[in-house]
Protein backbone atom coordinates (compact mmCIF):
# COMPACT_ATOMS: atom_id res chain seq x y z
CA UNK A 1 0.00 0.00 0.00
CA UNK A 2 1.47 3.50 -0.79
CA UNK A 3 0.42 6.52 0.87
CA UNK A 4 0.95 9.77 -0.46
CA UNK A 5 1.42 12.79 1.21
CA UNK A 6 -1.02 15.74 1.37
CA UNK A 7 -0.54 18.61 -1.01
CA UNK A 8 -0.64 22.39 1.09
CA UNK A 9 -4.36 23.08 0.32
CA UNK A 10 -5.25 19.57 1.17
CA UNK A 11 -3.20 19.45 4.94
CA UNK A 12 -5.16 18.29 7.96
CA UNK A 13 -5.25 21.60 10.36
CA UNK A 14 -3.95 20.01 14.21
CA UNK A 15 -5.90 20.93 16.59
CA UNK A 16 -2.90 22.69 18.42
CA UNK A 17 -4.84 24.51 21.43
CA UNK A 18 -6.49 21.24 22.42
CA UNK A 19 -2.71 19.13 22.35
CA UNK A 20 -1.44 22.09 24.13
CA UNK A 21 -4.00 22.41 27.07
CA UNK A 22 -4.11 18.40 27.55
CA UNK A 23 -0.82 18.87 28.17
CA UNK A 24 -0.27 21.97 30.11
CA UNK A 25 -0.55 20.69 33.44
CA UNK A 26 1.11 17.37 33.52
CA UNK A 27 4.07 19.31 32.06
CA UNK A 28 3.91 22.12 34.82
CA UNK A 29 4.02 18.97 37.03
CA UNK A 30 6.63 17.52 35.40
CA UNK A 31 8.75 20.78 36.22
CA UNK A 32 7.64 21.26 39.53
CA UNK A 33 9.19 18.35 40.32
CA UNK A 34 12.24 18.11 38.60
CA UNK A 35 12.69 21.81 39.75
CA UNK A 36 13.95 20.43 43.41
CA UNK A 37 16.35 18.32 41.63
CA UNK A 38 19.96 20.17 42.55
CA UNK A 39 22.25 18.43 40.37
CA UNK A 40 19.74 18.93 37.28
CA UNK A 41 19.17 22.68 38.31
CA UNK A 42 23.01 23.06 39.06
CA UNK A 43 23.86 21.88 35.52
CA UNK A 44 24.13 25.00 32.78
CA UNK A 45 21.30 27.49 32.96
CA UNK A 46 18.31 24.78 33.52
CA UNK A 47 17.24 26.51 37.19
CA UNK A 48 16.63 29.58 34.83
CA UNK A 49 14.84 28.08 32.02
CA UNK A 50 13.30 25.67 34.54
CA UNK A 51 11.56 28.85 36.54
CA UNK A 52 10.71 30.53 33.27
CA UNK A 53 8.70 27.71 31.59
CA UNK A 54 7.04 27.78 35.75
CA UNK A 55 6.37 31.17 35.52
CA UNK A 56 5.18 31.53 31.46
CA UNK A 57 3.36 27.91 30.24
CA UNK A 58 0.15 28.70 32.71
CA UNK A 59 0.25 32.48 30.69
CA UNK A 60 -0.06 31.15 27.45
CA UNK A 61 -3.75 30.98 25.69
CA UNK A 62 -4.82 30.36 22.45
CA UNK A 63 -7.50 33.09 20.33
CA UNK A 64 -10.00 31.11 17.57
């Protein structure tokens, strides 16, 4: 069986803000908990991107 791929005009839209909320809070989980983690907060600038992604991913929302 061959599939082909979709042309542009014919591309399945993803329905992004649905993915994104279903995964919104297991992910903030995900970094609460890794966030008390020294020696993968000590490592290179995670503590900083670690508190960023805490403090932004509840902010973000999605317009229709």
């Amino acid at each position: 069986m061959i599939y082909d791929r979709e042309r542009p005009e014919e591309k399945t839209p993803w329905p992004i803000p649905e993915i994104f909320e279903s995964l919104r809070e297991p992910s903030l989980v995900f970094l609460r908990a890794i966030a008390s983690v020294g020696p993968l907060m000590d490592y290179g600038q995670n503590r900083e991107r670690t508190e960023a992604l805490l403090a932004e991913l509840p902010k973000i929302t999605f317009s229709r």
